[in-house]
PDB file of N, CA and C in Angstrom:
ATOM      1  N   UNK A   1       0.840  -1.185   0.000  1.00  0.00           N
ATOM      2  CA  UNK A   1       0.000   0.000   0.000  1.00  0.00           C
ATOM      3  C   UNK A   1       0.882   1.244   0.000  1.00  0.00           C
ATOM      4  N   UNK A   2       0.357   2.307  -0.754  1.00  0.00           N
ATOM      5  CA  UNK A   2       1.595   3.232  -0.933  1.00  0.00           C
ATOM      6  C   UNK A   2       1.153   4.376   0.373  1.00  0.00           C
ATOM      7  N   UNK A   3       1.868   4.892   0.634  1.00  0.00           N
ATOM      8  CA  UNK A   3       2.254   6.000   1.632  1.00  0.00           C
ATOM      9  C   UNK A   3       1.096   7.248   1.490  1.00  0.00           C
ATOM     10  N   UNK A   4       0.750   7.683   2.151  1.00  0.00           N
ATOM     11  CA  UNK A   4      -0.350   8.721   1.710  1.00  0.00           C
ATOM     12  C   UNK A   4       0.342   9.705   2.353  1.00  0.00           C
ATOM     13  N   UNK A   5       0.718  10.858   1.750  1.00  0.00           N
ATOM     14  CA  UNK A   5       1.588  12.199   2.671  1.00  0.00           C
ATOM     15  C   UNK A   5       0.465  13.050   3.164  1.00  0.00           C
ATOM     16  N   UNK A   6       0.896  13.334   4.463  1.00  0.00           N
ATOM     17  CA  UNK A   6      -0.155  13.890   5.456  1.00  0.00           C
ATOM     18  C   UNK A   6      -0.767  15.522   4.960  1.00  0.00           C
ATOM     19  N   UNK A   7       0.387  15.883   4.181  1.00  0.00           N
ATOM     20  CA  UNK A   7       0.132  17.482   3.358  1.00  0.00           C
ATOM     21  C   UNK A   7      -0.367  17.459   2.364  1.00  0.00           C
ATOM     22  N   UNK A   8      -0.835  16.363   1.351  1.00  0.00           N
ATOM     23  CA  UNK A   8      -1.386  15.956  -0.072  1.00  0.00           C
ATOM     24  C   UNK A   8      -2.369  17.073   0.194  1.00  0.00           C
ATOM     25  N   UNK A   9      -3.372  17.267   0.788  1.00  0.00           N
ATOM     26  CA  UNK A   9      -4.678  17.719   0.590  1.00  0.00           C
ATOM     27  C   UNK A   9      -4.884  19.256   0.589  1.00  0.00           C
ATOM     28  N   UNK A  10      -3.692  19.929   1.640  1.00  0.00           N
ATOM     29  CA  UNK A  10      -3.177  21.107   1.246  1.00  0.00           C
ATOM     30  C   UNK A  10      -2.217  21.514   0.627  1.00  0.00           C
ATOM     31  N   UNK A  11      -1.622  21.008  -0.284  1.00  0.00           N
ATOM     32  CA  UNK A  11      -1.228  20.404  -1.478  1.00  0.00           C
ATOM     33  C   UNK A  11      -2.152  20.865  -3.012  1.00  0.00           C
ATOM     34  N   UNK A  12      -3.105  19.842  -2.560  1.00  0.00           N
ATOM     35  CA  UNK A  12      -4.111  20.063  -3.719  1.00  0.00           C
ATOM     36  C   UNK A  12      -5.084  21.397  -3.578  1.00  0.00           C
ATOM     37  N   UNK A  13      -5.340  21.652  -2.966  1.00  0.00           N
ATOM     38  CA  UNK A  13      -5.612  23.025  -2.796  1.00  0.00           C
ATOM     39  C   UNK A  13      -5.172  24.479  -2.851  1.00  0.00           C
ATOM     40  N   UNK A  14      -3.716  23.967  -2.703  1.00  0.00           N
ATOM     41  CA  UNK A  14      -3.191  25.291  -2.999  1.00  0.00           C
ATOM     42  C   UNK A  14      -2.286  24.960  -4.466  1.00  0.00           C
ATOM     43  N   UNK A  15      -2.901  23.819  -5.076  1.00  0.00           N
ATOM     44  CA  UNK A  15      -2.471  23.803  -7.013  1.00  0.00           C
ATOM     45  C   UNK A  15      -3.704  24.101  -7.311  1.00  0.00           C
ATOM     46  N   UNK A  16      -4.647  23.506  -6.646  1.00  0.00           N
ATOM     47  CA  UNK A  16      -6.078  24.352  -7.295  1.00  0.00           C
ATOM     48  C   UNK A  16      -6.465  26.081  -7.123  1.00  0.00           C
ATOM     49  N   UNK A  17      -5.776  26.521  -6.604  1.00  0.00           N
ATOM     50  CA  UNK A  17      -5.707  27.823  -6.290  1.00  0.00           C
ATOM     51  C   UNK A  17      -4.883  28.445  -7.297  1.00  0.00           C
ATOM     52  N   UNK A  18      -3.673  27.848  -7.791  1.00  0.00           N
ATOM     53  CA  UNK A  18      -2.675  28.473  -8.532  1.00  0.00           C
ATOM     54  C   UNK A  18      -3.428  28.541 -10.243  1.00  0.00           C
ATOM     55  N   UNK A  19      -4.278  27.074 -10.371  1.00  0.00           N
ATOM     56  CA  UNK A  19      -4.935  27.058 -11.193  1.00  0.00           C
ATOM     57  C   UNK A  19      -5.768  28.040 -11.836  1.00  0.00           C
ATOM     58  N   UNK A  20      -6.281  28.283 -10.483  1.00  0.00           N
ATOM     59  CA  UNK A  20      -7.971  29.322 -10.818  1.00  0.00           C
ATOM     60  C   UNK A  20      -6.876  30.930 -10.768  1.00  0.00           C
ATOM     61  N   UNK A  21      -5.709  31.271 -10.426  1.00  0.00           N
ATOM     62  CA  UNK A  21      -5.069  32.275 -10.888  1.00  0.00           C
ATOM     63  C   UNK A  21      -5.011  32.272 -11.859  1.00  0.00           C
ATOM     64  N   UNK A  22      -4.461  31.305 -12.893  1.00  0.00           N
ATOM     65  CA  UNK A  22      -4.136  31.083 -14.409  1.00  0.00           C
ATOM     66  C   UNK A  22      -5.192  31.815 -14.914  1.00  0.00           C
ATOM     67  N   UNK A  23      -6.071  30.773 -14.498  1.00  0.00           N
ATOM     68  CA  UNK A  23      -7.866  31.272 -15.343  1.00  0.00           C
ATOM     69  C   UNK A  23      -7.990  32.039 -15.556  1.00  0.00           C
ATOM     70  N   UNK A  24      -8.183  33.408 -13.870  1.00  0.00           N
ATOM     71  CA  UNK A  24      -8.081  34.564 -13.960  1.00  0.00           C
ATOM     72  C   UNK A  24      -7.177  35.819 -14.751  1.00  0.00           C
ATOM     73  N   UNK A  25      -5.811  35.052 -15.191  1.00  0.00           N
ATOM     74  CA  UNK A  25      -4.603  36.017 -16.116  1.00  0.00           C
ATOM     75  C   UNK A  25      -5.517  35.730 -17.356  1.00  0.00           C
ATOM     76  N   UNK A  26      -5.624  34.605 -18.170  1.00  0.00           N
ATOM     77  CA  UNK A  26      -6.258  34.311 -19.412  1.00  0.00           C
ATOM     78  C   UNK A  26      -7.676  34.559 -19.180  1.00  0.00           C
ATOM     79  N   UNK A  27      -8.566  35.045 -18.822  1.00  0.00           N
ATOM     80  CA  UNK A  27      -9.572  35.445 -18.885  1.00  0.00           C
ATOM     81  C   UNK A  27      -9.298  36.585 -19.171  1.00  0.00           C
ATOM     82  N   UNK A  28      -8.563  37.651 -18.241  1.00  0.00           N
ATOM     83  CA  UNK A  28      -8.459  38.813 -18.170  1.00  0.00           C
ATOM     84  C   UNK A  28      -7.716  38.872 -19.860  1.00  0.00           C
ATOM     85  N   UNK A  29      -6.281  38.345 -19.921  1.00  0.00           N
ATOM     86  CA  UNK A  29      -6.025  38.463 -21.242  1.00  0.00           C
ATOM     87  C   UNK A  29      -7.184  38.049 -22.552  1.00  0.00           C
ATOM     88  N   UNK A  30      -7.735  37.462 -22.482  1.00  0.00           N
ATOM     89  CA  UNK A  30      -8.863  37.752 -23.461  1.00  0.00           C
ATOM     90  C   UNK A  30      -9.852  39.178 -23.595  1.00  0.00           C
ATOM     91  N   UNK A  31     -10.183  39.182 -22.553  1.00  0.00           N
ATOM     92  CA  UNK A  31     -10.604  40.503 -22.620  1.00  0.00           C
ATOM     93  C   UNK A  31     -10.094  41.527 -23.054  1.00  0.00           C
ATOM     94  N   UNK A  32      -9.171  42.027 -22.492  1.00  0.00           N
ATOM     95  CA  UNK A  32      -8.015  43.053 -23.409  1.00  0.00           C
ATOM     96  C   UNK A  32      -8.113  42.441 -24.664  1.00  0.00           C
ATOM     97  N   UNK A  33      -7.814  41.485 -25.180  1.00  0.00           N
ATOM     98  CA  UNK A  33      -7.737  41.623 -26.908  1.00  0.00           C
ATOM     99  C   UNK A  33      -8.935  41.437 -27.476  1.00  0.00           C
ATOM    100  N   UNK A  34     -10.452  41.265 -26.756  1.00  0.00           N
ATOM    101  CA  UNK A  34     -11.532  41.148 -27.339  1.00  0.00           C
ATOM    102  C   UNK A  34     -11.815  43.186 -27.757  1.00  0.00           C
ATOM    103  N   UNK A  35     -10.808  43.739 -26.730  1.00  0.00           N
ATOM    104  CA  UNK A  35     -11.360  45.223 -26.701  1.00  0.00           C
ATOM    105  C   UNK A  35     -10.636  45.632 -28.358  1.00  0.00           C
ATOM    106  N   UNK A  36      -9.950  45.223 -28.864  1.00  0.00           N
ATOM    107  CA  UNK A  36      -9.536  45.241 -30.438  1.00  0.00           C
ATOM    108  C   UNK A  36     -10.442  44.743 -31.391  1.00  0.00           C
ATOM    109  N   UNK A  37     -11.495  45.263 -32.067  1.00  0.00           N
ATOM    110  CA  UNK A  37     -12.591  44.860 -32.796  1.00  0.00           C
ATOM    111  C   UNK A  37     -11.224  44.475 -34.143  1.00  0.00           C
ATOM    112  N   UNK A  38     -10.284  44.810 -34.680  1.00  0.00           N
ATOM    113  CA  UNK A  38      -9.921  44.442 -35.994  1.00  0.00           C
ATOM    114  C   UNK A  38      -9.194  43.226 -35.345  1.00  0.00           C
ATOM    115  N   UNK A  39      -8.460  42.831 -34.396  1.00  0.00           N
ATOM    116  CA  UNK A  39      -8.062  41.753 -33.817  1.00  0.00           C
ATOM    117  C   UNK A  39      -8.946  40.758 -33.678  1.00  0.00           C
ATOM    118  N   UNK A  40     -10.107  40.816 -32.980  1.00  0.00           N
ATOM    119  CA  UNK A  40     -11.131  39.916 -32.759  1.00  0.00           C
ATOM    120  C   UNK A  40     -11.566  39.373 -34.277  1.00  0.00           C
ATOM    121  N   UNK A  41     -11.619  40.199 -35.352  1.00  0.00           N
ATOM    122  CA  UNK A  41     -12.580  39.767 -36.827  1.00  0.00           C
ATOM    123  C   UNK A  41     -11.330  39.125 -37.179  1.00  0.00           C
ATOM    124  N   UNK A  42      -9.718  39.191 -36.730  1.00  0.00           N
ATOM    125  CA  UNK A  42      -9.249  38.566 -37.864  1.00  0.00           C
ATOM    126  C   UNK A  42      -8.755  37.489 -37.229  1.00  0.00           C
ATOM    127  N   UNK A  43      -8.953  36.832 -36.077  1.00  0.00           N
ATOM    128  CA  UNK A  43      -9.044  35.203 -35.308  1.00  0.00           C
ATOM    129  C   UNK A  43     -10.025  35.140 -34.465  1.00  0.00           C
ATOM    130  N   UNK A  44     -11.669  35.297 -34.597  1.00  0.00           N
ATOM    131  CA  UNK A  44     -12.428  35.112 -33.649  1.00  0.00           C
ATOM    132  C   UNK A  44     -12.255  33.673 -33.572  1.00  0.00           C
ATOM    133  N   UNK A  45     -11.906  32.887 -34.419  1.00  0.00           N
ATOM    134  CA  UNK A  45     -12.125  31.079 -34.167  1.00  0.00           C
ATOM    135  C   UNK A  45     -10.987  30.763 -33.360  1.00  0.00           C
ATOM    136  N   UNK A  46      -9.860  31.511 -33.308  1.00  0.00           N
ATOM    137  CA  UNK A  46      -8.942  30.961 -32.608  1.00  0.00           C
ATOM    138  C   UNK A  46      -9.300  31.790 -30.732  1.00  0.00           C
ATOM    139  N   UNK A  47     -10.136  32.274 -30.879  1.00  0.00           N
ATOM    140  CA  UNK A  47     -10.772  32.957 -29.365  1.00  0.00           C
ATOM    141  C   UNK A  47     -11.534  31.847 -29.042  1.00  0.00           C
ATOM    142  N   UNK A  48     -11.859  31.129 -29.142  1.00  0.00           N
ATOM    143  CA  UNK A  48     -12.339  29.645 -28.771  1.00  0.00           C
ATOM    144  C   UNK A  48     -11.473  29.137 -27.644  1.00  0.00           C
ATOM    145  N   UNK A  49     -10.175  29.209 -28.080  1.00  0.00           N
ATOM    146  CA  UNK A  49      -9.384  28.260 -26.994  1.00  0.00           C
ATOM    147  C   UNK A  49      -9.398  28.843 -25.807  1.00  0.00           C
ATOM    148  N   UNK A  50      -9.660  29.965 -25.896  1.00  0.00           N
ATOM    149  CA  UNK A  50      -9.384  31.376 -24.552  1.00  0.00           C
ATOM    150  C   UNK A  50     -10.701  30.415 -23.323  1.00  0.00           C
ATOM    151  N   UNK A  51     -11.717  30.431 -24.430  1.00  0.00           N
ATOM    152  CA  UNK A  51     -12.464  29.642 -23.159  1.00  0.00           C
ATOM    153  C   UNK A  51     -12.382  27.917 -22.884  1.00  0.00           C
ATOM    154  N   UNK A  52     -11.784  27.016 -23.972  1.00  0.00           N
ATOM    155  CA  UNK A  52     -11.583  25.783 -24.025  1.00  0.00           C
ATOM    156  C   UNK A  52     -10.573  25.825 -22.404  1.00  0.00           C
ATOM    157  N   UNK A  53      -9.357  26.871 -22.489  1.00  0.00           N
ATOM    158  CA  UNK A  53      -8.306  26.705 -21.310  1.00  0.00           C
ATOM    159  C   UNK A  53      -9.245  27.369 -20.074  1.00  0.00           C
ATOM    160  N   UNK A  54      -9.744  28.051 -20.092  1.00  0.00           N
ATOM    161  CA  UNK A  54     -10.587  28.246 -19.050  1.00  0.00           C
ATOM    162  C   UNK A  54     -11.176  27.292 -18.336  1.00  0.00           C
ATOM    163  N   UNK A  55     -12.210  27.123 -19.327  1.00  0.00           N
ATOM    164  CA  UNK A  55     -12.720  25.437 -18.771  1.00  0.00           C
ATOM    165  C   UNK A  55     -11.842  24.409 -18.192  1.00  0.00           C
ATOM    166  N   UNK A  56     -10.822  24.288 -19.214  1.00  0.00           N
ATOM    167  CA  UNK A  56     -10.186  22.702 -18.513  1.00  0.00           C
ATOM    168  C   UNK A  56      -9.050  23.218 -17.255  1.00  0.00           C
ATOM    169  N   UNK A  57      -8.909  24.441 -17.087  1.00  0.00           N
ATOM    170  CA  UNK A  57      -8.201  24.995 -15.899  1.00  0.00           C
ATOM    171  C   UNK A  57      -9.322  24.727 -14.561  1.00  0.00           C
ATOM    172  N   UNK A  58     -10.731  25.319 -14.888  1.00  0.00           N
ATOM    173  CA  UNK A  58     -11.546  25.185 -14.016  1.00  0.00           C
ATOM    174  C   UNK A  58     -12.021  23.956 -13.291  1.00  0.00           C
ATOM    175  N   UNK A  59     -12.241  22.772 -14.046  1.00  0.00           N
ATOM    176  CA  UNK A  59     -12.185  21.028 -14.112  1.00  0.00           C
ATOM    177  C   UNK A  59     -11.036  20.782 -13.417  1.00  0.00           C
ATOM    178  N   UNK A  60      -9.867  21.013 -13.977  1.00  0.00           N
ATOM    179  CA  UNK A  60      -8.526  20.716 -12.764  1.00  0.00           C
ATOM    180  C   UNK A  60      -8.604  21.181 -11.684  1.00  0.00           C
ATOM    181  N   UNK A  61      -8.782  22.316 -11.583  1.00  0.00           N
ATOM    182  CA  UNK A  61      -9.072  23.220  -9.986  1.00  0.00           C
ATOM    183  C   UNK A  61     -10.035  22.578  -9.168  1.00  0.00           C
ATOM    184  N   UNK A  62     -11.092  22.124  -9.902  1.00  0.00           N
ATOM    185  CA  UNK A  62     -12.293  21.603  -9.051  1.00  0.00           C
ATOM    186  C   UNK A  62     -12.169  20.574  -8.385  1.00  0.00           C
ATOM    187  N   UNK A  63     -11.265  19.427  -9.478  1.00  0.00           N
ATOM    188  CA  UNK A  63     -10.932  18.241  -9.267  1.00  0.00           C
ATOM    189  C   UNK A  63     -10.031  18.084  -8.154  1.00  0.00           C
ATOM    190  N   UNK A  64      -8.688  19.068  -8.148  1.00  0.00           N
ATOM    191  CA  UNK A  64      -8.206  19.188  -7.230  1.00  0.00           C
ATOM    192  C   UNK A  64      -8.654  19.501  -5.748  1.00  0.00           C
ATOM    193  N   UNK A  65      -9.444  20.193  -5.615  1.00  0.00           N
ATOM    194  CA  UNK A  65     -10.189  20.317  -4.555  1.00  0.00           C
ATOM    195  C   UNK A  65     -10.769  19.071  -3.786  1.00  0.00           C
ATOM    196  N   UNK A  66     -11.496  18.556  -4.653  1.00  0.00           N
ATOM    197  CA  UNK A  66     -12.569  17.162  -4.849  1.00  0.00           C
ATOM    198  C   UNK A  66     -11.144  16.760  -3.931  1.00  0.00           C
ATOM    199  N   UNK A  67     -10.661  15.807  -4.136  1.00  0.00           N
ATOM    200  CA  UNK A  67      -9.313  15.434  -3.668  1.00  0.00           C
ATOM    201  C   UNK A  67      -8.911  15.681  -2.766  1.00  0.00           C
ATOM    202  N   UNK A  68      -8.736  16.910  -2.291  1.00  0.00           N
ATOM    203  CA  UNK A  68      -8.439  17.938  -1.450  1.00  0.00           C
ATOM    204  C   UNK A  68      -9.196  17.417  -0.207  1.00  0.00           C
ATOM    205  N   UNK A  69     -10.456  17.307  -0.238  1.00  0.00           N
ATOM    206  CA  UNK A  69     -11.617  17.259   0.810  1.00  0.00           C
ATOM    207  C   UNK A  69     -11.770  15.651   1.114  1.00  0.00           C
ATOM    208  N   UNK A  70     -10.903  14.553   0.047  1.00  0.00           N
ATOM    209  CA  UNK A  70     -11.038  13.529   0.457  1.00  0.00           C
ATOM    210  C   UNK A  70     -11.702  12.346  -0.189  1.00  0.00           C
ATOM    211  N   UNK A  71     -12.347  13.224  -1.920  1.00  0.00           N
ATOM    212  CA  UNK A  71     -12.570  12.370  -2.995  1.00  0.00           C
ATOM    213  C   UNK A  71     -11.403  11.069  -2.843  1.00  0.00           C
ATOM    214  N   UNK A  72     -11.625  10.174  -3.585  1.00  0.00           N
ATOM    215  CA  UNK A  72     -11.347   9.055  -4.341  1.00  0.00           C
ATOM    216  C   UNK A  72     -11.536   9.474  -5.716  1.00  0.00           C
ATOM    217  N   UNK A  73     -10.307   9.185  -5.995  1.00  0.00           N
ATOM    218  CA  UNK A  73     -10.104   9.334  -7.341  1.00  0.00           C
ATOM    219  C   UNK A  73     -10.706   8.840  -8.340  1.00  0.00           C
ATOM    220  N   UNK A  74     -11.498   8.149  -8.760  1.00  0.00           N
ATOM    221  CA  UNK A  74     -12.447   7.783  -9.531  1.00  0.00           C
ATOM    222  C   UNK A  74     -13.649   8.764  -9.403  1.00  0.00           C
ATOM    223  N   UNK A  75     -14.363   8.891  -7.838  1.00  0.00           N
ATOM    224  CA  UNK A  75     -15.359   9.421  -7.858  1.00  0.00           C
ATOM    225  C   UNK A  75     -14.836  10.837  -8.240  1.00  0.00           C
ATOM    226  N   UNK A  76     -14.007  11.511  -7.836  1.00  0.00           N
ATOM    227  CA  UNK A  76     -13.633  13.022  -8.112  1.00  0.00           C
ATOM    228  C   UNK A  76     -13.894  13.247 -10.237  1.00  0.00           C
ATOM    229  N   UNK A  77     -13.200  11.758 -10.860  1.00  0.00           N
ATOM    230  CA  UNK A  77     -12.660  12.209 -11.960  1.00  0.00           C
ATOM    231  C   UNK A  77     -14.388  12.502 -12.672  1.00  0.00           C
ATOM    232  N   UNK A  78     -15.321  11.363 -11.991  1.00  0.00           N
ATOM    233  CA  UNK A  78     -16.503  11.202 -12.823  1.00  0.00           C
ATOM    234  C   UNK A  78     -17.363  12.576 -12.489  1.00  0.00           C
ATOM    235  N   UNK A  79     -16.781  13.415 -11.937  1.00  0.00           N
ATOM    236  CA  UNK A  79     -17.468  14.866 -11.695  1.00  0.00           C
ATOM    237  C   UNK A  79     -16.808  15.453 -12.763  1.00  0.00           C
ATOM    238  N   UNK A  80     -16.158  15.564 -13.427  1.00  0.00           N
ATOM    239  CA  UNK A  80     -15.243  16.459 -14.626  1.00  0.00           C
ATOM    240  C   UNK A  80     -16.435  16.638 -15.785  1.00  0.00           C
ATOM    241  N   UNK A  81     -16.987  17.677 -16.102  1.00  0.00           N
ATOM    242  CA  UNK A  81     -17.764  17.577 -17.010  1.00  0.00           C
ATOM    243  C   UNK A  81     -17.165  17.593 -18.426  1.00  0.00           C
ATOM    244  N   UNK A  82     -16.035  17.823 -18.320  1.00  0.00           N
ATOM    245  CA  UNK A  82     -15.127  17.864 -20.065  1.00  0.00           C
ATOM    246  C   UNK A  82     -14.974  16.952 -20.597  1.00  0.00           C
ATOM    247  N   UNK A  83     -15.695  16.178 -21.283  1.00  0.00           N
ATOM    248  CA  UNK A  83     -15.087  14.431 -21.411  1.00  0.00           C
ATOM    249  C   UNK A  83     -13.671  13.962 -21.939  1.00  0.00           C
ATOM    250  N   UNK A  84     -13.531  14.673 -22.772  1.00  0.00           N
ATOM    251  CA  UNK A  84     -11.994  14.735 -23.318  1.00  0.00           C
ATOM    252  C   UNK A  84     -10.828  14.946 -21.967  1.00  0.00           C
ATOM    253  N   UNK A  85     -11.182  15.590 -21.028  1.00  0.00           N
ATOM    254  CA  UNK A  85     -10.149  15.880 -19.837  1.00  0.00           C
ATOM    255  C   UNK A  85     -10.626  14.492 -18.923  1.00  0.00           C
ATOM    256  N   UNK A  86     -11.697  14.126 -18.481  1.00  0.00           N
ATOM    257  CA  UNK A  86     -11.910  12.862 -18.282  1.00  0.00           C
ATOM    258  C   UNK A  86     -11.562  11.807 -18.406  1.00  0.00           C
ATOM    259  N   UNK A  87     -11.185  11.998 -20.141  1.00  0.00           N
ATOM    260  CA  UNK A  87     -10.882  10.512 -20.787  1.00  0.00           C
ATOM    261  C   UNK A  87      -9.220  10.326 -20.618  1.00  0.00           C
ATOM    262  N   UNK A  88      -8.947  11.464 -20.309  1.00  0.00           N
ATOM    263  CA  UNK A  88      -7.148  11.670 -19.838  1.00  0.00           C
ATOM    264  C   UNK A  88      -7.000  11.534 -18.228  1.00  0.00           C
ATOM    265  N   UNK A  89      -7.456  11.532 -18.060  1.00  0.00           N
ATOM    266  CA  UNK A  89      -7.671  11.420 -16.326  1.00  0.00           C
ATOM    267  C   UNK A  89      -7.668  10.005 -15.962  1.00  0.00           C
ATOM    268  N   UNK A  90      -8.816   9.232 -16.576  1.00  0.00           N
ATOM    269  CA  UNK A  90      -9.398   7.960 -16.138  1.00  0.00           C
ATOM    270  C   UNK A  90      -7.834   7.209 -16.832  1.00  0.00           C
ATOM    271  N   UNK A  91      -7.509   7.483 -18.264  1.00  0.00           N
ATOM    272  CA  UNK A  91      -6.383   6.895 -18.578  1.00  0.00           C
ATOM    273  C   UNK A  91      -5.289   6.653 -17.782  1.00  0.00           C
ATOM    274  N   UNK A  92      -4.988   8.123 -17.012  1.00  0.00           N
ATOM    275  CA  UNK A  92      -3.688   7.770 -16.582  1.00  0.00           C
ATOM    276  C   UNK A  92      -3.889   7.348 -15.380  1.00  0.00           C
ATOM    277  N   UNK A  93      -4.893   7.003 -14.771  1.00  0.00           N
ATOM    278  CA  UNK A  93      -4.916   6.082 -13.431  1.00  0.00           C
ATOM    279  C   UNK A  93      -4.801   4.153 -14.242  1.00  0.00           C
ATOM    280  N   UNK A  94      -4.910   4.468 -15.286  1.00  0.00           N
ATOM    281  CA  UNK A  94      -5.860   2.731 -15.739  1.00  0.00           C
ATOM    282  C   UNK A  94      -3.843   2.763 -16.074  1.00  0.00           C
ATOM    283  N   UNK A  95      -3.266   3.366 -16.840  1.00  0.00           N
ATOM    284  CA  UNK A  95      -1.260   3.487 -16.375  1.00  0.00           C
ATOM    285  C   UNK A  95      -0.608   3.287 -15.318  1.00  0.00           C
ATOM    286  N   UNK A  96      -1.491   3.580 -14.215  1.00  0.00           N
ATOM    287  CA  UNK A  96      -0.528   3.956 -12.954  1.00  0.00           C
ATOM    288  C   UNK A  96      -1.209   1.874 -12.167  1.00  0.00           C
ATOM    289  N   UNK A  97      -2.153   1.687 -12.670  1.00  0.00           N
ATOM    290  CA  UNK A  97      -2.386   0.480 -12.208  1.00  0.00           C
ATOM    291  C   UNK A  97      -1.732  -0.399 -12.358  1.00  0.00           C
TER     292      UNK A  97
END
């Protein structure tokens, strides 16, 4: 049975914290370049990802938390609503087995 470190959980909480900072820089940086109307018309499709990383920053943060409070890792991952971040998640535990 492997070792469980007594700090893991504040640990995961304070990467889920660093996380939801990220969010907050790239959110904010979107905004500033949404305020450029000739910028925005000439990659609105690539302004997509601005919220794709949002999201999957937000799913990690959450997850981390989940964890944090004492999830099991399975049950934490099946809360991820991103399925694609899911399907990377569930993988690398079905690796680590």
């Amino acid at each position: 049975m492997a070792h469980v470190d007594p700090h893991a959980a504040s640990l995961y909480g304070a990467i889920a914290e660093e996380i939801r900072d990220l969010r907050t820089i790239i959110e904010e940086l979107a905004h500033t370049l949404l305020s450029d109307e000739a910028f925005v018309m000439a990659y609105i499709e690539q302004f997509q990802v601005f919220d794709l990383l949002v999201q999957r920053a937000s799913e990690s943060a959450d997850l981390l938390d989940r964890m944090a409070e004492g999830a099991k890792s399975h049950d934490a991952i099946d809360q991820v609503r991103l399925s694609m971040v899911q399907d990377k998640l569930r993988s690398a535990l079905s690796a680590a087995a």
